[in-house]
N, C-alpha and C. Protein backbone atom coordinates (compact mmCIF):
# COMPACT_ATOMS: atom_id res chain seq x y z
N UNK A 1 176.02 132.98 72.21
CA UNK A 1 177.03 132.25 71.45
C UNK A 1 176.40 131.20 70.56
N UNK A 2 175.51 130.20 71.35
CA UNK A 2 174.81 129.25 70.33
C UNK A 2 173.30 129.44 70.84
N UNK A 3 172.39 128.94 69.77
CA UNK A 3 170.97 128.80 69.51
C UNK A 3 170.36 127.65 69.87
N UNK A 4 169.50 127.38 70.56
CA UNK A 4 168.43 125.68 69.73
C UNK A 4 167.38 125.93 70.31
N UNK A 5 166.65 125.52 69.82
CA UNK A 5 165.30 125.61 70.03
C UNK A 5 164.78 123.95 71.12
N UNK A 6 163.80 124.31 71.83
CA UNK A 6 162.79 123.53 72.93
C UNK A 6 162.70 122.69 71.46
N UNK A 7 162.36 121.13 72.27
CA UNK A 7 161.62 120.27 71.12
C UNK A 7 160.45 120.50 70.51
N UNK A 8 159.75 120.89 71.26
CA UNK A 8 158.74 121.36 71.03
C UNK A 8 158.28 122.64 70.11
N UNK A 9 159.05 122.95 69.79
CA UNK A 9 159.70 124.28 69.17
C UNK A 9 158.52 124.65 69.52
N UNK A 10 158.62 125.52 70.74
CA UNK A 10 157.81 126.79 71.75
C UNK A 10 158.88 128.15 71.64
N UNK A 11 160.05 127.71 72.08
CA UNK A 11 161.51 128.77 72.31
C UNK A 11 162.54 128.43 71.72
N UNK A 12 163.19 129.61 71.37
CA UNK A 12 164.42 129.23 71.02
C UNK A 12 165.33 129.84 72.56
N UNK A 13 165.85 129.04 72.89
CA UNK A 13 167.16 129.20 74.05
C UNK A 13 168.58 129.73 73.38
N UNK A 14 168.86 131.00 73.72
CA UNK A 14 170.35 131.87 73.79
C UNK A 14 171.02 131.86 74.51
N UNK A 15 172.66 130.91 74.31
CA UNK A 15 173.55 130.68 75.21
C UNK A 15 173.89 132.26 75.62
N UNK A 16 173.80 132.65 75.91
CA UNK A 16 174.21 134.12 76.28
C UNK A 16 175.23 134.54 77.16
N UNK A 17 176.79 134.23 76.34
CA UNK A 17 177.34 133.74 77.01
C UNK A 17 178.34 134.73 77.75
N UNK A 18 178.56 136.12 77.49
CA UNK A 18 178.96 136.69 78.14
C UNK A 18 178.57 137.28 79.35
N UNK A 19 176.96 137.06 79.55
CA UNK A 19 176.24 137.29 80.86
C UNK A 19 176.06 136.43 81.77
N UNK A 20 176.72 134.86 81.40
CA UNK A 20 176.56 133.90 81.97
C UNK A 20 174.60 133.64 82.69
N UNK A 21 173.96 133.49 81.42
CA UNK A 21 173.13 133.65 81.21
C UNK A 21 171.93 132.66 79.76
N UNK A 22 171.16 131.93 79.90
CA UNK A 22 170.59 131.01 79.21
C UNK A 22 168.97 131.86 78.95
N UNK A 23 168.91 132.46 77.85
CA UNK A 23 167.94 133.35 77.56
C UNK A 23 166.78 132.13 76.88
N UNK A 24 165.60 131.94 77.28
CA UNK A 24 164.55 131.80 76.51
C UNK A 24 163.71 132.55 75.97
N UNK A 25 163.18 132.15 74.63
CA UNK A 25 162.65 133.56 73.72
C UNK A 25 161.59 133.05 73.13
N UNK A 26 160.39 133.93 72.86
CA UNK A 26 159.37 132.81 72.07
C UNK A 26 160.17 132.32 70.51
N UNK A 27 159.80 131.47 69.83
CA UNK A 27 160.68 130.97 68.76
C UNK A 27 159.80 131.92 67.75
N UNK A 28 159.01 132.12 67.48
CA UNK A 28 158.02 132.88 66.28
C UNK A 28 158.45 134.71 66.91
N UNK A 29 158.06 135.43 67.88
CA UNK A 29 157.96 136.75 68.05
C UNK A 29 159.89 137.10 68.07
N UNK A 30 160.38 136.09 69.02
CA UNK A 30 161.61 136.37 69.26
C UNK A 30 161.83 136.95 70.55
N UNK A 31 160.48 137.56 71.23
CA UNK A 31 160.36 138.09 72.60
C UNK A 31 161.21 137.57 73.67
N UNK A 32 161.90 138.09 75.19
CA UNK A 32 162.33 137.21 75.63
C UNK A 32 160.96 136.50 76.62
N UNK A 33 161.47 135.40 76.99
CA UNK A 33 159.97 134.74 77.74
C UNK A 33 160.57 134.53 79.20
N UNK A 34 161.89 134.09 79.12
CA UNK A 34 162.43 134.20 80.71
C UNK A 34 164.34 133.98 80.11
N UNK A 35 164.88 134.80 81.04
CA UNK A 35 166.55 134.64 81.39
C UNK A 35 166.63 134.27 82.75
N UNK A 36 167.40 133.03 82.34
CA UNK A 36 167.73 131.53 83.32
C UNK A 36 169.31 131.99 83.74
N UNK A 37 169.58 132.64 84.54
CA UNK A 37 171.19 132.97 85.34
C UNK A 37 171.65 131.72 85.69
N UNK A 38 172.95 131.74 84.80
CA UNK A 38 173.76 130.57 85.53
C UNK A 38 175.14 131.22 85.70
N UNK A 39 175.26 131.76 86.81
CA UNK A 39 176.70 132.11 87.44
C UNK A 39 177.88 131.14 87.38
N UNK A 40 177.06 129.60 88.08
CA UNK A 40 178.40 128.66 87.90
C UNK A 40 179.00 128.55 87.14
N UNK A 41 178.03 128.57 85.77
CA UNK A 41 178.42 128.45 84.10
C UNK A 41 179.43 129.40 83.50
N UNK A 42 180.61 129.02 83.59
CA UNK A 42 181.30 130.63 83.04
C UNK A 42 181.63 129.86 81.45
N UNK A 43 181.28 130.84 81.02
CA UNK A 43 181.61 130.46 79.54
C UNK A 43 180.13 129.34 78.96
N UNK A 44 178.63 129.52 79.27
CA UNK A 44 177.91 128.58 78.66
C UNK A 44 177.60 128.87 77.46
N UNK A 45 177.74 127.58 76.72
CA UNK A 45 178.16 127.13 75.41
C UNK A 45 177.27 126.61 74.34
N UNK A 46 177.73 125.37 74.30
CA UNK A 46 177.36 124.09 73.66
C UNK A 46 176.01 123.25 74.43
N UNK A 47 175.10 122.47 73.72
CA UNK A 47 174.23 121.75 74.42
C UNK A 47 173.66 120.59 73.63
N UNK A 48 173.00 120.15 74.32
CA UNK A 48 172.24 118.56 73.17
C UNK A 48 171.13 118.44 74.05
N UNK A 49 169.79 117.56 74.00
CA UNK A 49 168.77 117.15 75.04
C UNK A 49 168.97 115.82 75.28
N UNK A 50 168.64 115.22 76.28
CA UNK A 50 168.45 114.11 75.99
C UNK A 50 166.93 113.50 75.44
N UNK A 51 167.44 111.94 75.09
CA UNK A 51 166.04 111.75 74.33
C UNK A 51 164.35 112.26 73.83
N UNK A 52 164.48 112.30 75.72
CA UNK A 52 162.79 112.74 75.58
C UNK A 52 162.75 113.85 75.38
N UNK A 53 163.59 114.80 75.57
CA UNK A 53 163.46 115.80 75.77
C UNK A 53 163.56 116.71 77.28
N UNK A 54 163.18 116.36 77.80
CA UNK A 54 162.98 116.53 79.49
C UNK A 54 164.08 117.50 79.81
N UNK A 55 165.56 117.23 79.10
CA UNK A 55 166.56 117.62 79.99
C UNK A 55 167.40 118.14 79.00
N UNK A 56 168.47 119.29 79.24
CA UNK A 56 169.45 119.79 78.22
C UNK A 56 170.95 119.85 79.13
N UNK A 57 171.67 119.36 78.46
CA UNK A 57 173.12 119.19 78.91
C UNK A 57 173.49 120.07 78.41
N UNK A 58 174.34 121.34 79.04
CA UNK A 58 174.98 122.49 78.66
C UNK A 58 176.47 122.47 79.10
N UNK A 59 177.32 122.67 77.93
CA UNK A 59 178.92 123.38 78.27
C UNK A 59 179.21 124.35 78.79
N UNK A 60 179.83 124.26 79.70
CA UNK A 60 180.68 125.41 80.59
C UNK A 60 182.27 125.76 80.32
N UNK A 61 182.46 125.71 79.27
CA UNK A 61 183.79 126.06 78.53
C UNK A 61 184.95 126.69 79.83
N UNK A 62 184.73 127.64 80.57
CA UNK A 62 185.75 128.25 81.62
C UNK A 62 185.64 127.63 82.43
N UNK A 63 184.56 126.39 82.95
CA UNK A 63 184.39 126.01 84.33
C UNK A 63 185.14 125.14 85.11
N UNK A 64 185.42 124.12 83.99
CA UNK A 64 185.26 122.75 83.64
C UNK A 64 184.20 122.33 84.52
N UNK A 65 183.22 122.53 84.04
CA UNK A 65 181.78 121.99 84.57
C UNK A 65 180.94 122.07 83.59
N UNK A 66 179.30 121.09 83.51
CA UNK A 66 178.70 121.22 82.52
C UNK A 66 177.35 121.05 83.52
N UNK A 67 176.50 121.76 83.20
CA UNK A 67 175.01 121.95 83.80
C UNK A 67 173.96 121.15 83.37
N UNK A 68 172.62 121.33 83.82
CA UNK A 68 171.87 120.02 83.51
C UNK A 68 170.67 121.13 84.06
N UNK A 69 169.87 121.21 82.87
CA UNK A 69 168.34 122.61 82.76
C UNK A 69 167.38 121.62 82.66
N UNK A 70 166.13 121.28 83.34
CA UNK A 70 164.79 120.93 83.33
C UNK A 70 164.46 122.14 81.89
N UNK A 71 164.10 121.57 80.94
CA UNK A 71 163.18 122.26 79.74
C UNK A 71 162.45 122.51 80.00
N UNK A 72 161.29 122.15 80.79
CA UNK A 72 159.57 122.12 80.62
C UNK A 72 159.83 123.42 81.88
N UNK A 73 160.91 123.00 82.74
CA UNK A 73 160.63 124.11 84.12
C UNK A 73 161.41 125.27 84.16
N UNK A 74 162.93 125.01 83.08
CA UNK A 74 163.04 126.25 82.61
C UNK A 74 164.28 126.63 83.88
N UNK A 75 165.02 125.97 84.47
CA UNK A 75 165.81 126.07 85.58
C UNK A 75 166.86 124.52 86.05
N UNK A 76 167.83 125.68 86.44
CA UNK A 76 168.79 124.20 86.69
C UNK A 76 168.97 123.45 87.62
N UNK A 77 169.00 122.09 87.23
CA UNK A 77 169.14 120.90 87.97
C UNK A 77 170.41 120.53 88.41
N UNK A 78 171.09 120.76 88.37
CA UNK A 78 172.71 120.03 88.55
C UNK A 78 173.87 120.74 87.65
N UNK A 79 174.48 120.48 88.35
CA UNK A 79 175.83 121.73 88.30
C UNK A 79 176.66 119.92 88.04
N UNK A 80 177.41 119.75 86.85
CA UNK A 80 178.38 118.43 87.43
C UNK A 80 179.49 118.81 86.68
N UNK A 81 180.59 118.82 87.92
CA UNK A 81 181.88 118.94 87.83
C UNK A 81 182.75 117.94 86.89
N UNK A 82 183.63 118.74 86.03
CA UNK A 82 184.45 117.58 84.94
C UNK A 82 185.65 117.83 85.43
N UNK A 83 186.59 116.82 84.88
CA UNK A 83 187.82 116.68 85.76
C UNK A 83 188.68 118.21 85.39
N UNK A 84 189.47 118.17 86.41
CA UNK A 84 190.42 119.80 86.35
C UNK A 84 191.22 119.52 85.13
N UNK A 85 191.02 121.03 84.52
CA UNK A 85 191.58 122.02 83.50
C UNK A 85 190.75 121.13 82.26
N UNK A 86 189.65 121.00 82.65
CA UNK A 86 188.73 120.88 81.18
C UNK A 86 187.83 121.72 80.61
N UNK A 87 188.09 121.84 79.49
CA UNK A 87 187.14 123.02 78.65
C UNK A 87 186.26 122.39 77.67
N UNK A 88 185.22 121.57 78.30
CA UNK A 88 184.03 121.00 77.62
C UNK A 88 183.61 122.70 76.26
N UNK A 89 183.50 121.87 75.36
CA UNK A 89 182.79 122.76 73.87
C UNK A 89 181.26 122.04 74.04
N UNK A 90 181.61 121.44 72.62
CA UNK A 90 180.24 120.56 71.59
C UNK A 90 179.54 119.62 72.44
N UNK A 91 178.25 119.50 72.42
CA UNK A 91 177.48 118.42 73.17
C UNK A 91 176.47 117.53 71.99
N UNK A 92 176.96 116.60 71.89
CA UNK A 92 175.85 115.60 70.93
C UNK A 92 175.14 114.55 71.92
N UNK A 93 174.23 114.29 72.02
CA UNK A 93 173.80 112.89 72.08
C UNK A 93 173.99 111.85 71.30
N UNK A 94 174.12 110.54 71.76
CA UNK A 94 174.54 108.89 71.25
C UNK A 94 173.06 109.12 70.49
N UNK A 95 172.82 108.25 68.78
CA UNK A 95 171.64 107.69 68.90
C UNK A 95 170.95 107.32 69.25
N UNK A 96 171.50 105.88 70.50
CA UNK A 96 170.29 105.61 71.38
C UNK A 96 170.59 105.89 72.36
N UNK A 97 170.43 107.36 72.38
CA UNK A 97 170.06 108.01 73.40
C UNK A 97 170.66 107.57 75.16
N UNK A 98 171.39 107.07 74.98
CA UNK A 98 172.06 106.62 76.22
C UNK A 98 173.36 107.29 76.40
N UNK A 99 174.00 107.78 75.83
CA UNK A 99 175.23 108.41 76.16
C UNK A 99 175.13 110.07 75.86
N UNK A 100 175.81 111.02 76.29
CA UNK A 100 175.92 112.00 75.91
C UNK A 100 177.58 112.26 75.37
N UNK A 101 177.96 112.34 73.93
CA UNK A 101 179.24 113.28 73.92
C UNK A 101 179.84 114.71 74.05
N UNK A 102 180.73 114.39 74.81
CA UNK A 102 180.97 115.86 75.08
C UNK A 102 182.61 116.64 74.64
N UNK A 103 182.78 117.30 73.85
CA UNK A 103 184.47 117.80 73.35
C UNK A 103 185.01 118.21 74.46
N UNK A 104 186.30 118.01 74.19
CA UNK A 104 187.26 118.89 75.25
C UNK A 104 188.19 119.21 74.49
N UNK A 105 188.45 120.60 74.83
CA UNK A 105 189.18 121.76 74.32
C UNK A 105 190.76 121.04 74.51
N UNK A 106 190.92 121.00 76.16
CA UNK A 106 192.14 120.97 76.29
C UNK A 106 192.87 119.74 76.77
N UNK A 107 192.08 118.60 76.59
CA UNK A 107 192.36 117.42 76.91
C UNK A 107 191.89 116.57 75.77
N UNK A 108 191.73 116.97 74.30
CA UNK A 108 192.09 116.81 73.48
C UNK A 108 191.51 115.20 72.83
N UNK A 109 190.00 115.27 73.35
CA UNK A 109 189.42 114.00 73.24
C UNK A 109 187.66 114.19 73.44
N UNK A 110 187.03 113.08 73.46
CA UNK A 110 185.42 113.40 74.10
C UNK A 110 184.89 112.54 75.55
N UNK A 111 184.57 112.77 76.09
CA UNK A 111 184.04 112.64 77.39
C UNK A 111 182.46 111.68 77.14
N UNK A 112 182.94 110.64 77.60
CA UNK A 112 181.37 110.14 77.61
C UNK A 112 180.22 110.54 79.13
N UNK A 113 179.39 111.26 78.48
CA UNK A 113 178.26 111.08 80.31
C UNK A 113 177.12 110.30 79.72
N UNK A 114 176.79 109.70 80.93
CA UNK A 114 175.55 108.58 81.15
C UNK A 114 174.26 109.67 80.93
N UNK A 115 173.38 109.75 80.20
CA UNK A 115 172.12 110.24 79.85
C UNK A 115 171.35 110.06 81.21
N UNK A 116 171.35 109.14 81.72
CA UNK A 116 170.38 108.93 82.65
C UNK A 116 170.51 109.52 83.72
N UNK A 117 171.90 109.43 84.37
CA UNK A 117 172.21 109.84 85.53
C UNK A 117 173.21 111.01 85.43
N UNK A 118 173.93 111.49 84.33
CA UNK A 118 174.60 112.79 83.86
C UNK A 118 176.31 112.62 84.82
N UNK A 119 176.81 111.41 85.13
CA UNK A 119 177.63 111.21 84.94
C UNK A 119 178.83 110.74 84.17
N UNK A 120 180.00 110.86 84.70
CA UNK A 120 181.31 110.45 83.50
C UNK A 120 181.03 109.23 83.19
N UNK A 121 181.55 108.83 82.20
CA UNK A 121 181.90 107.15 82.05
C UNK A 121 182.99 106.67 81.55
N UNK A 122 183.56 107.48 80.50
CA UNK A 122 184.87 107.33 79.86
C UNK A 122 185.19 108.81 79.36
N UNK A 123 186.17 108.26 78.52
CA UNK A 123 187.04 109.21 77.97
C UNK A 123 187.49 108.79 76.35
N UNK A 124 187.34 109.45 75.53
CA UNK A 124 188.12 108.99 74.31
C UNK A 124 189.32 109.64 73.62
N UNK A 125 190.24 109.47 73.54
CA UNK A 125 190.98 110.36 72.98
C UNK A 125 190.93 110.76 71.52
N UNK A 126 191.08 111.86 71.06
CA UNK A 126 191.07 112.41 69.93
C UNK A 126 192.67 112.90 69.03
N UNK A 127 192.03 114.32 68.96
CA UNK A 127 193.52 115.30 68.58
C UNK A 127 193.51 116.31 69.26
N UNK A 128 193.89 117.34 69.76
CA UNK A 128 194.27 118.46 70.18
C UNK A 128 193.30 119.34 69.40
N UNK A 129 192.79 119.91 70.48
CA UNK A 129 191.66 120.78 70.14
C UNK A 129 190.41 120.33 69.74
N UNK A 130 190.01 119.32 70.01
CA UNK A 130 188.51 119.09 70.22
C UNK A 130 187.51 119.46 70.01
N UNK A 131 186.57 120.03 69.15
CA UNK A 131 185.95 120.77 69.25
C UNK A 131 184.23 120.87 69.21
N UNK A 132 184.29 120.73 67.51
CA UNK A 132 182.99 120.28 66.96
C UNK A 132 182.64 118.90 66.90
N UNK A 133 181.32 118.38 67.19
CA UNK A 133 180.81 117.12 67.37
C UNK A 133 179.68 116.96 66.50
N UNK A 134 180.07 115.81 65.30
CA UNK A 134 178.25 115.77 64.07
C UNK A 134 178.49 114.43 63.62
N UNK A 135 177.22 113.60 63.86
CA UNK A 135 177.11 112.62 63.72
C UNK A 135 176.67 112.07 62.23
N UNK A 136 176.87 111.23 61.72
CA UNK A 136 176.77 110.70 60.15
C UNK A 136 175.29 110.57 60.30
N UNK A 137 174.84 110.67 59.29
CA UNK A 137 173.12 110.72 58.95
C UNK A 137 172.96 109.00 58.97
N UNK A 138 173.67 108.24 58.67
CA UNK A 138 173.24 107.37 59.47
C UNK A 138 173.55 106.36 60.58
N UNK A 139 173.88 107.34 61.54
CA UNK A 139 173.77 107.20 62.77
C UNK A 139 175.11 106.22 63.52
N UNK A 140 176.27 106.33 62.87
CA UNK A 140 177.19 105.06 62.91
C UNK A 140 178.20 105.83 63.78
N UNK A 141 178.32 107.00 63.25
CA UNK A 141 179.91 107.35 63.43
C UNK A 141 179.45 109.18 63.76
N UNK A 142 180.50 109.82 64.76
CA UNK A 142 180.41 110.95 65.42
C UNK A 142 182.11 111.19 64.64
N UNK A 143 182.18 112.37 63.91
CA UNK A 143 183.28 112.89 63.64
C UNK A 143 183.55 114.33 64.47
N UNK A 144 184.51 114.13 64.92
CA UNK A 144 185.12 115.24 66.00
C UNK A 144 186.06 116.43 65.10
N UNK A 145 186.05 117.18 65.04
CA UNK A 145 186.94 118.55 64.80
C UNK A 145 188.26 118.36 65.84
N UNK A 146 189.11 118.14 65.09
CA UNK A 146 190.12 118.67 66.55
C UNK A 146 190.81 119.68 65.56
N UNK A 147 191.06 121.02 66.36
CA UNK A 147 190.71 122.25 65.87
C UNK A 147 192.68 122.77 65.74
N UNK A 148 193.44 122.36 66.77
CA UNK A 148 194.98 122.03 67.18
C UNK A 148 195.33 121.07 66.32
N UNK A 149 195.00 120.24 66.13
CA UNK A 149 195.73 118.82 65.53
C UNK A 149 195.82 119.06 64.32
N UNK A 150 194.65 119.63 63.69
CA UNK A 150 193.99 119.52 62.02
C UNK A 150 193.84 118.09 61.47
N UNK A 151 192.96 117.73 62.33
CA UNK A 151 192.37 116.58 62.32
C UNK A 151 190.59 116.43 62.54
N UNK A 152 190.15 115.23 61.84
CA UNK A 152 188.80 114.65 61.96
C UNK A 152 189.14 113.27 62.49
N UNK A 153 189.03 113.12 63.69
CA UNK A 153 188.80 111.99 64.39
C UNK A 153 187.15 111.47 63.90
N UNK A 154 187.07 110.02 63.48
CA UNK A 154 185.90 109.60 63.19
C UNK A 154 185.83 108.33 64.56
N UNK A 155 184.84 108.52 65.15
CA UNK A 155 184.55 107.90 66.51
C UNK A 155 183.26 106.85 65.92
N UNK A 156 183.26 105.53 66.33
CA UNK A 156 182.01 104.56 66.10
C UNK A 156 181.59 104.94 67.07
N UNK A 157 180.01 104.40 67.14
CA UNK A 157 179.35 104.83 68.19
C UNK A 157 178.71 103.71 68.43
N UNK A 158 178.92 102.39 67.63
CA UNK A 158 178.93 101.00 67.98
C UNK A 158 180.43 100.67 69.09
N UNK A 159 181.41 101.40 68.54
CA UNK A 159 182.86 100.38 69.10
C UNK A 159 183.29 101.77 70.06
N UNK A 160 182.27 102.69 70.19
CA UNK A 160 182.92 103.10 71.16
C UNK A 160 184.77 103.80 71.33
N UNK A 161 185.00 104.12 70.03
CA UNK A 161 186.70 104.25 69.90
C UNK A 161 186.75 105.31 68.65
N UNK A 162 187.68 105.65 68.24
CA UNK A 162 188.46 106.12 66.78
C UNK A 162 188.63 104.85 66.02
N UNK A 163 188.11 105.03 65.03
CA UNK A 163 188.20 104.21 63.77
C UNK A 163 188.68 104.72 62.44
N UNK A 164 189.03 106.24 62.59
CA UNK A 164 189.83 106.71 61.43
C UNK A 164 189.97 108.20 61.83
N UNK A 165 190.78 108.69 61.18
CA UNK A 165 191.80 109.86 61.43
C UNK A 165 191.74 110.60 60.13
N UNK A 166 191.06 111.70 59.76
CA UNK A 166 191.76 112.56 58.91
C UNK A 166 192.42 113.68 58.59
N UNK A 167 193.46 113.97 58.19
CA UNK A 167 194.25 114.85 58.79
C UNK A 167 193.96 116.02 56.93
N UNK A 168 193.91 117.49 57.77
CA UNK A 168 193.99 118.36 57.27
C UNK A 168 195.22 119.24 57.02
N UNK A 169 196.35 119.24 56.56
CA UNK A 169 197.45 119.50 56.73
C UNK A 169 197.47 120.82 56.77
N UNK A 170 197.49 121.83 57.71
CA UNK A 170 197.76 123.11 57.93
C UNK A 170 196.67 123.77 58.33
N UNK A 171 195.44 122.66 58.67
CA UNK A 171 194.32 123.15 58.81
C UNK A 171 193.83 123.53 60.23
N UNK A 172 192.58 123.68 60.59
CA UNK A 172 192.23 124.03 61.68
C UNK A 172 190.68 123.77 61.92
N UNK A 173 190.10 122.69 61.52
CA UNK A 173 188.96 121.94 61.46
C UNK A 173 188.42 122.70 62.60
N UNK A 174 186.97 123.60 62.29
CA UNK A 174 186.60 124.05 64.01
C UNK A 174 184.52 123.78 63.70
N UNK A 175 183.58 124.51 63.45
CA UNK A 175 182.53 124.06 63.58
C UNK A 175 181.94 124.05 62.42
N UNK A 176 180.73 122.98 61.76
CA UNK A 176 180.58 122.53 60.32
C UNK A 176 178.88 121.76 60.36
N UNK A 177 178.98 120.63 59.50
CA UNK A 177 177.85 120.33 59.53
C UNK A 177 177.61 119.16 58.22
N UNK A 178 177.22 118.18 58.35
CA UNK A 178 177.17 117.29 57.49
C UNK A 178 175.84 117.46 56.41
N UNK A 179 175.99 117.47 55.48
CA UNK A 179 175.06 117.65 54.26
C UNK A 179 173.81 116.86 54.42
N UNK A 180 172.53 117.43 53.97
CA UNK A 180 171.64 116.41 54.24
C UNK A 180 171.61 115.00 53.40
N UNK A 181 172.59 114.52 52.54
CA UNK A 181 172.44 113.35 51.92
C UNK A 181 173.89 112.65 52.56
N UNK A 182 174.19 113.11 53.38
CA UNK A 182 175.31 112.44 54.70
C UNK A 182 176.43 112.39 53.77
N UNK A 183 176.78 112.83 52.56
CA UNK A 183 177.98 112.30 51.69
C UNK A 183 179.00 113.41 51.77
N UNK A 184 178.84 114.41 52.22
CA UNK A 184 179.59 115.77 52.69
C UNK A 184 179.77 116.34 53.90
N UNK A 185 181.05 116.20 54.87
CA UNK A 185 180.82 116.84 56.10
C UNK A 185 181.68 118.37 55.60
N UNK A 186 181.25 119.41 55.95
CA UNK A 186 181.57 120.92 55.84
C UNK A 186 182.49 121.06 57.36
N UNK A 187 183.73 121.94 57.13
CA UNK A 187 183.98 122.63 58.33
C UNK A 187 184.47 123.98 58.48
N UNK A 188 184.47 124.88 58.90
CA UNK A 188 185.53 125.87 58.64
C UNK A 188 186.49 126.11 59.34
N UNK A 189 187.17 127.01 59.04
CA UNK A 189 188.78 126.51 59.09
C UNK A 189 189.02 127.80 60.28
N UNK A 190 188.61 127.37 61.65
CA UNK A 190 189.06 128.69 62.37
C UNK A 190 189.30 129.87 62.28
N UNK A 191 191.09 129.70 62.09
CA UNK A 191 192.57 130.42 61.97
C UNK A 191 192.67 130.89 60.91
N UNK A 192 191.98 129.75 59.28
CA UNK A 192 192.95 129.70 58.10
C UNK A 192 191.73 130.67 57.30
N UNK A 193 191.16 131.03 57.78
CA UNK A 193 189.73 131.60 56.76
C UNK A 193 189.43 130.61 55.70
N UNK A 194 188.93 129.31 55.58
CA UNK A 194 189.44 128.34 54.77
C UNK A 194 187.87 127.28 55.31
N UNK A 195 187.20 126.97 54.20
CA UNK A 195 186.39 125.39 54.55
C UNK A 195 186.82 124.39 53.78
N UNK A 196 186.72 123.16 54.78
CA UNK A 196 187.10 122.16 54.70
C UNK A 196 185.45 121.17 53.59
């Protein structure tokens, strides 16, 4: 389902998500190098590392659970349960590296976990449908997709909250990507065959 590559860019990792399955591959041949089974994981998704690298936070979209993979060892560390009927998507990391964000599908907001210890901490509310998570190039503000609402929730990542709302009228804001001179965020439009 989704791609990213080791920091190190050694592998690229394949959510592989109908096998419930986390494929590593060399990043240059494409070979596989090892498939990492995660049964708990139904539906694995979305991911981010934290800082150093050390560690990758993965979405479990069917589980409501999100996993926690040692990189260097290539196997999972922790299985951590999110509250019932949540469908964690998008995973970003905070700039400094202390928080992890995480979308929710059906609770219609982002989930803060602690980097360090890979627990909850809060909750933010958004719009309905939650989805995609991309942070401004410089580093201020996390704009959320809510994919139901047809909305861009713009989240500080100083204040910790929504600080502006933009609404797509008939739209369906779902996964995108901010331009490299930060003055353009791209999205496409789910449902509507349509970019934003």
């Amino acid at each position: 389902y989704n791609m990213y590559f080791t920091p190190d860019g050694r592998y690229a990792i394949v959510m592989a998500e109908a096998l419930r399955r986390i494929d590593f591959l060399d990043a240059h041949t494409m070979k596989v190098h090892h498939d990492l089974s995660v049964p708990a994981c139904y539906g694995v998704n979305h991911a981010d590392f934290t800082a150093n690298g050390a560690y990758m936070l993965v979405s479990c979209e069917y589980t409501a659970a999100m996993i926690v993979v040692d990189v260097a060892d290539e196997r999972l560390v922790k299985l951590l349960r999110m509250p019932p009927h949540s469908s964690a998507q998008d995973v970003k990391l905070s700039p400094d590296g202390k928080l992890f964000y995480v979308a929710d599908l059906f609770h219609g907001g982002v989930w803060e976990i602690d980097a360090s210890n890979f627990r909850v901490r809060g909750f933010i509310k958004t719009g309905a449908g939650a989805h995609g998570l991309y942070p401004s190039r410089n580093a201020r503000f996390l704009y959320v997709s809510d994919r139901i609402a047809g909305t861009v929730s713009v989240i500080s990542f100083k204040r910790r909250r929504v600080v502006a709302t933009w609404r797509i009228p008939g739209g369906s804001p779902d996964m995108g990507g901010v331009s490299a001179d930060g003055r353009v965020l791209w999205l496409s439009g789910r449902y509507n065959a349509e970019v934003y």
